[in-house]
Protein backbone atom coordinates (compact mmCIF):
# COMPACT_ATOMS: atom_id res chain seq x y z
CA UNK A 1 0.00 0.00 0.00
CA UNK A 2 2.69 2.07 0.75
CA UNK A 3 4.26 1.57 -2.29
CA UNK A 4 1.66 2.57 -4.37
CA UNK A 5 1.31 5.68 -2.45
CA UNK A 6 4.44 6.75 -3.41
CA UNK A 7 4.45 5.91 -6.77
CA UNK A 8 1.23 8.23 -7.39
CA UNK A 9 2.78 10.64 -5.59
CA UNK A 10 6.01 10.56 -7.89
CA UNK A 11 3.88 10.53 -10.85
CA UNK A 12 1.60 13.82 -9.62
CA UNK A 13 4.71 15.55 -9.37
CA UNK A 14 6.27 14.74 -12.57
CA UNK A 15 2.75 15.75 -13.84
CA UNK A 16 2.84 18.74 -12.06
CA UNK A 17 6.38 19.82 -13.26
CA UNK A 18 5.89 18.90 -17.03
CA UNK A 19 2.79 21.10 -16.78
CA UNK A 20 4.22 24.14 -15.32
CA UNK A 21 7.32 23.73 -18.07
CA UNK A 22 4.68 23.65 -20.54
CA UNK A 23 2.62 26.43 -19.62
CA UNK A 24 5.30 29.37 -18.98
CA UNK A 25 8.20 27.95 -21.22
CA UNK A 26 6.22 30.31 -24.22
CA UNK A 27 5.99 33.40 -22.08
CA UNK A 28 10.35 33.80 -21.52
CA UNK A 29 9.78 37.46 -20.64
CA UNK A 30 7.57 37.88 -17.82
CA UNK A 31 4.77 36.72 -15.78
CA UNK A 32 3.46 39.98 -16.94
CA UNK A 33 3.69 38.73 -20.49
CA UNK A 34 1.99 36.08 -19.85
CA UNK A 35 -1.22 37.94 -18.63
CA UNK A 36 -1.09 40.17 -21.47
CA UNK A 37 -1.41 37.44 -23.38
CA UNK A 38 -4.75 35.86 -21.47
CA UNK A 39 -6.33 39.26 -21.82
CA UNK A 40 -5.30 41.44 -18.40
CA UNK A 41 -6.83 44.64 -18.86
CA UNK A 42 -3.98 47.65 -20.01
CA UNK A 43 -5.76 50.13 -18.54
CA UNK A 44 -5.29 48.94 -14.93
CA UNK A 45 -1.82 48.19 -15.96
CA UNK A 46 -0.82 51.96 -16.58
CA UNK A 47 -2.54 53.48 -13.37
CA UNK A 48 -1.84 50.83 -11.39
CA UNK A 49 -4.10 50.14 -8.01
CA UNK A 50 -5.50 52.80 -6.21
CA UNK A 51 -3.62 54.75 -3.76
CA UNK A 52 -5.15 56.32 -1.25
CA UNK A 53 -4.34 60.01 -1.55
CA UNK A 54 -4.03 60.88 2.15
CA UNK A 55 -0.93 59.16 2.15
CA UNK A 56 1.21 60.36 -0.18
CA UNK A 57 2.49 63.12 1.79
CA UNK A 58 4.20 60.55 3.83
CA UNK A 59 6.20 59.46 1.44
CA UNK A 60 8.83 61.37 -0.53
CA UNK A 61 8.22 61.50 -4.72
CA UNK A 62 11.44 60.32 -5.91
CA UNK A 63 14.81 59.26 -4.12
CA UNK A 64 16.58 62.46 -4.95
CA UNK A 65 14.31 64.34 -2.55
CA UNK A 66 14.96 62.28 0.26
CA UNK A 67 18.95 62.94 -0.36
CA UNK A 68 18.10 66.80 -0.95
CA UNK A 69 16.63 66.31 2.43
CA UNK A 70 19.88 64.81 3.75
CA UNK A 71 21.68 68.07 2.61
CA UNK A 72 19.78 70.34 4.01
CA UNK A 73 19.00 68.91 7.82
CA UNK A 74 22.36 67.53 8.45
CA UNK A 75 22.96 64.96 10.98
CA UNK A 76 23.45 66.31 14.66
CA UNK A 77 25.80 64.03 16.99
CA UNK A 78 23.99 64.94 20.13
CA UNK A 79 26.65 62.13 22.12
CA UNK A 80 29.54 64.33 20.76
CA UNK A 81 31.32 66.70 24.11
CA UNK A 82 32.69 69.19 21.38
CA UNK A 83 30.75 72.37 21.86
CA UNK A 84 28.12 73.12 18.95
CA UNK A 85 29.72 75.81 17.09
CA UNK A 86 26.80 79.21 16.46
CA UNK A 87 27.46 82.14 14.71
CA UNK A 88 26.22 85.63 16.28
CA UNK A 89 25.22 88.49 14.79
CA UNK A 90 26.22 91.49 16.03
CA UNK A 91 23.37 93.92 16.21
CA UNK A 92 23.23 97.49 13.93
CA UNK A 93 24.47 100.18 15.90
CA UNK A 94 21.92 102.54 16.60
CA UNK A 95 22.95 106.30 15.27
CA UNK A 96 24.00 108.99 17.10
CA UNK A 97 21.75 111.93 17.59
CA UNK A 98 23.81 114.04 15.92
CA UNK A 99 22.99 117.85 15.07
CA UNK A 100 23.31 119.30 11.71
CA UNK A 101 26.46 121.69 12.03
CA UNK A 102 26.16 124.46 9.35
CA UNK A 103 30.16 125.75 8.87
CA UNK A 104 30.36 129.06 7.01
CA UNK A 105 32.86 132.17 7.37
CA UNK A 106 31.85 136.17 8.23
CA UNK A 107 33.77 139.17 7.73
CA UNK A 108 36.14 138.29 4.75
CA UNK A 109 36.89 135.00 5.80
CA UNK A 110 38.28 136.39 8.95
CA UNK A 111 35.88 134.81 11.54
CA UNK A 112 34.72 131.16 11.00
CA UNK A 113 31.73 130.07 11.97
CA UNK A 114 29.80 126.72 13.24
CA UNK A 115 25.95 126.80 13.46
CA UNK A 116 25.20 123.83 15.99
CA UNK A 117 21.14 124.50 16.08
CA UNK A 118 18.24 125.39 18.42
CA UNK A 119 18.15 124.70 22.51
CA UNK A 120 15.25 125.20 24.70
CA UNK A 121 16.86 126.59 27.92
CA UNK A 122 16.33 125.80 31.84
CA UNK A 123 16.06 127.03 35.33
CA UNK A 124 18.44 126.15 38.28
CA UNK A 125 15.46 123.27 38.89
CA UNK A 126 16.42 122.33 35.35
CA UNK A 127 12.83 123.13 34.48
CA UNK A 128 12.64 124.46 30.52
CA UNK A 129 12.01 128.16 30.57
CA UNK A 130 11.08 130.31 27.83
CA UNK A 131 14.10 130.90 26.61
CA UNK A 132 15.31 129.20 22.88
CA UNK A 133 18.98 129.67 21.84
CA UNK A 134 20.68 130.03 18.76
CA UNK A 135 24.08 128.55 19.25
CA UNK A 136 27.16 129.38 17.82
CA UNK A 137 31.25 128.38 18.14
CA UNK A 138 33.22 131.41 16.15
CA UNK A 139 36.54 130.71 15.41
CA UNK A 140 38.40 134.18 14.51
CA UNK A 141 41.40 134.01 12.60
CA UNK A 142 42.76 137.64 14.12
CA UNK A 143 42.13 139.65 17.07
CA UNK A 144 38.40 141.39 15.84
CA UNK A 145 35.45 142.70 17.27
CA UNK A 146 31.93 140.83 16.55
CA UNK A 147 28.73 142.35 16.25
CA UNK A 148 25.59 140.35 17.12
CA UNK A 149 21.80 141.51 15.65
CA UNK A 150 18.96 139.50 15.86
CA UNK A 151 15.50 140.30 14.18
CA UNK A 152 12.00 138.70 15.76
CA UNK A 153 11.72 134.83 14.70
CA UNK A 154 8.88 132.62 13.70
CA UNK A 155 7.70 128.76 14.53
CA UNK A 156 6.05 126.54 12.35
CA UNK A 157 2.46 127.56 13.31
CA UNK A 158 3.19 131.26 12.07
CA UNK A 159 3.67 132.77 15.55
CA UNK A 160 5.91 135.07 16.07
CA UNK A 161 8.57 135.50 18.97
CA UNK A 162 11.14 138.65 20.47
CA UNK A 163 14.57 138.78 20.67
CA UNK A 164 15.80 138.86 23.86
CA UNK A 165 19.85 139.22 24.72
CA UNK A 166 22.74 137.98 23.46
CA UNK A 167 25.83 135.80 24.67
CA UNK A 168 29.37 135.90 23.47
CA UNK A 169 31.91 133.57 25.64
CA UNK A 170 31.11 134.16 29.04
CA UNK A 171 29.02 137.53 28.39
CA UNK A 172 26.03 138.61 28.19
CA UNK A 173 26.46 140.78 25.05
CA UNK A 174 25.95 142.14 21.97
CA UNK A 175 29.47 143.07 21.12
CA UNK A 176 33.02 142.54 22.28
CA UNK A 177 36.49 141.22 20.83
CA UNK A 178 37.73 137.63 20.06
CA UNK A 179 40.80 136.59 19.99
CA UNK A 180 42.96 134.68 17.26
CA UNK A 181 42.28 131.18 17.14
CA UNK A 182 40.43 130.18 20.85
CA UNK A 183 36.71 129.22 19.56
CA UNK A 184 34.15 130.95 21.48
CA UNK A 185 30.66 130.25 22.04
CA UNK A 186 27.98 133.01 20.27
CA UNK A 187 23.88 132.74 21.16
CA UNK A 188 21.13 134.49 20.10
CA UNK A 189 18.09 134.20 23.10
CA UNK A 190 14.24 134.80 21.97
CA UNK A 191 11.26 134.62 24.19
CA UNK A 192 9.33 131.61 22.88
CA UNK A 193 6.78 130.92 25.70
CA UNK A 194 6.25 127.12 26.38
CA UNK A 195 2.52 127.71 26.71
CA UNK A 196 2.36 129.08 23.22
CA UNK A 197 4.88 127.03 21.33
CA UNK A 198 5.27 123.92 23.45
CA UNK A 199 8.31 122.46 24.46
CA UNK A 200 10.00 121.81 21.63
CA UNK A 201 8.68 123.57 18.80
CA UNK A 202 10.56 123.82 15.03
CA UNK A 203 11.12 127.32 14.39
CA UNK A 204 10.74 128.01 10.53
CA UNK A 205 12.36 131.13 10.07
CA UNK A 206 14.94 133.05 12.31
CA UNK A 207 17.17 135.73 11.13
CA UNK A 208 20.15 137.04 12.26
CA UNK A 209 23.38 139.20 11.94
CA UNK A 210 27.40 138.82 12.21
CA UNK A 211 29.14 142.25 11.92
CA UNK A 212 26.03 143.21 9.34
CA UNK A 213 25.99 140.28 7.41
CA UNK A 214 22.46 138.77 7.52
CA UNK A 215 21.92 135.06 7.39
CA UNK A 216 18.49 133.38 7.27
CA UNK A 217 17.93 130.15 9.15
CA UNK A 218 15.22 127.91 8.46
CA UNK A 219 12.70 124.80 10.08
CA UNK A 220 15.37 124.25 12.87
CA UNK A 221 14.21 121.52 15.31
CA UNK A 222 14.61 123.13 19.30
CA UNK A 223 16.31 120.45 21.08
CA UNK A 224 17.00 120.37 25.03
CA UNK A 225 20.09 122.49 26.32
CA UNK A 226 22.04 119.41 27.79
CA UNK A 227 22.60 118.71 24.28
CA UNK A 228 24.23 121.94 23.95
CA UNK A 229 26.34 121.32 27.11
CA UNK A 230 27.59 118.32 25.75
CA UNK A 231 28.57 119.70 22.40
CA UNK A 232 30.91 122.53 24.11
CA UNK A 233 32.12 119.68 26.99
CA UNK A 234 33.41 118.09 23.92
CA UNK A 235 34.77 120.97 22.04
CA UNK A 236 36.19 122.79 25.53
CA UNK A 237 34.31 125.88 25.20
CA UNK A 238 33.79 128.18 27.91
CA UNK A 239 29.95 128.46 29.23
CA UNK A 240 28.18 130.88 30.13
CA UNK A 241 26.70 131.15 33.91
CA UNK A 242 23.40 131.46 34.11
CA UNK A 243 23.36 129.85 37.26
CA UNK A 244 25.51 128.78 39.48
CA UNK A 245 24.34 125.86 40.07
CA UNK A 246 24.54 124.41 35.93
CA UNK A 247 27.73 125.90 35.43
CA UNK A 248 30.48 123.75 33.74
């Protein structure tokens, strides 16, 4: 019985074999081929099966991308002690508040001149007062007398405003003599009330003579008087007292 068992059993798989040989020897390309040739639809061929579209963002489009990806998130060692190396920017200096110096020469070059803009002034409180400067560094090229003049100036709301005094060096004065080479400190002082103008108003027109020559100045922004401190700190120029107690 046995025996016959396995001699069916060596003849179904001869069978088997000489069948299979049979079927696909014709078909030496593909098992593809071979469906073409029973009729397998083409059109299923060239889309293929159905992908469900939620997933293909999970999956990168070509193997390119996934190598651009390499290049641009390169691999961090987080086991490795050497310090991770990051570049700092160092931020844009912020620019100095600098006045607009106007440089110009009087009396036949003789005298030269540095315009250094408008300063509201202040009280021994250091409160602002009424007072707006004109302020001046004259740098004479002889021994010479200067002249100040002043006429009434205007802000930018059309309102006009006296002249008051003037200051040469350490003086309160309209005239006197400089001397060769040491710059001096020149200011013209108008009454521009604070109620009136506010605190720092832009004065659109103010006009003023050196030794007779006129000179218009116009839209200058009134800034506060410690500016004006610091600017003849820096340049050593003598101040003028008005009181004791903000003298330099």
């Amino acid at each position: 019985m046995s025996r016959r068992f396995l001699i069916l059993g060596f003849i179904s798989v001869l069978i088997c074999v000489m069948f299979a040989s049979g079927s696909f020897a014709a078909y030496p390309g593909s098992i593809e081929a071979y469906f073409d040739e029973v009729g397998h639809d083409d059109s299923n061929r060239e889309t293929g099966p159905a992908v469900d579209e939620s997933l293909k963002n999970y999956f990168p489009t070509s193997v390119r991308q996934v190598e651009k990806k390499a290049e641009a998130e390169p691999e961090i060692n987080i086991n490795s002690d050497e310090p991770e190396e990051v570049e700092v920017v160092a931020p844009k200096a912020e620019p100095q508040k600098i006045n607009s110096v106007k440089e110009f020469n009087i009396d036949n070059n003789k005298i030269n001149v540095k315009f250094y803009g408008a300063f509201r002034g202040i009280d021994e409180k250091r409160r602002r007062t009424d007072e707006i400067f004109l302020c001046f560094v004259m740098t004479p090229k002889e021994d010479i007398y200067i002249r100040l003049n002043s006429n009434n100036i205007f802000d930018s709301k059309g309102n006009r405003y006296n002249h008051w005094y003037n200051i040469i060096g350490s003086e309160n004065t309209s005239s006197r003599e400089i001397i060769e080479g040491i710059p001096i400190q020149v200011m013209f002082c108008y009454n521009v009330n604070i109620s009136k103008a506010g605190n720092l108003p832009v004065i659109s027109r103010a006009t003023i003579n050196f030794n007779d020559e006129k000179f218009d100045f116009r839209n200058l922004q009134v800034h506060e008087f410690d500016e004006w401190n610091s600017i003849k700190k820096h340049l050593g120029i003598n101040s003028y007292n008005f009181y004791k107690s903000l003298s330099n």
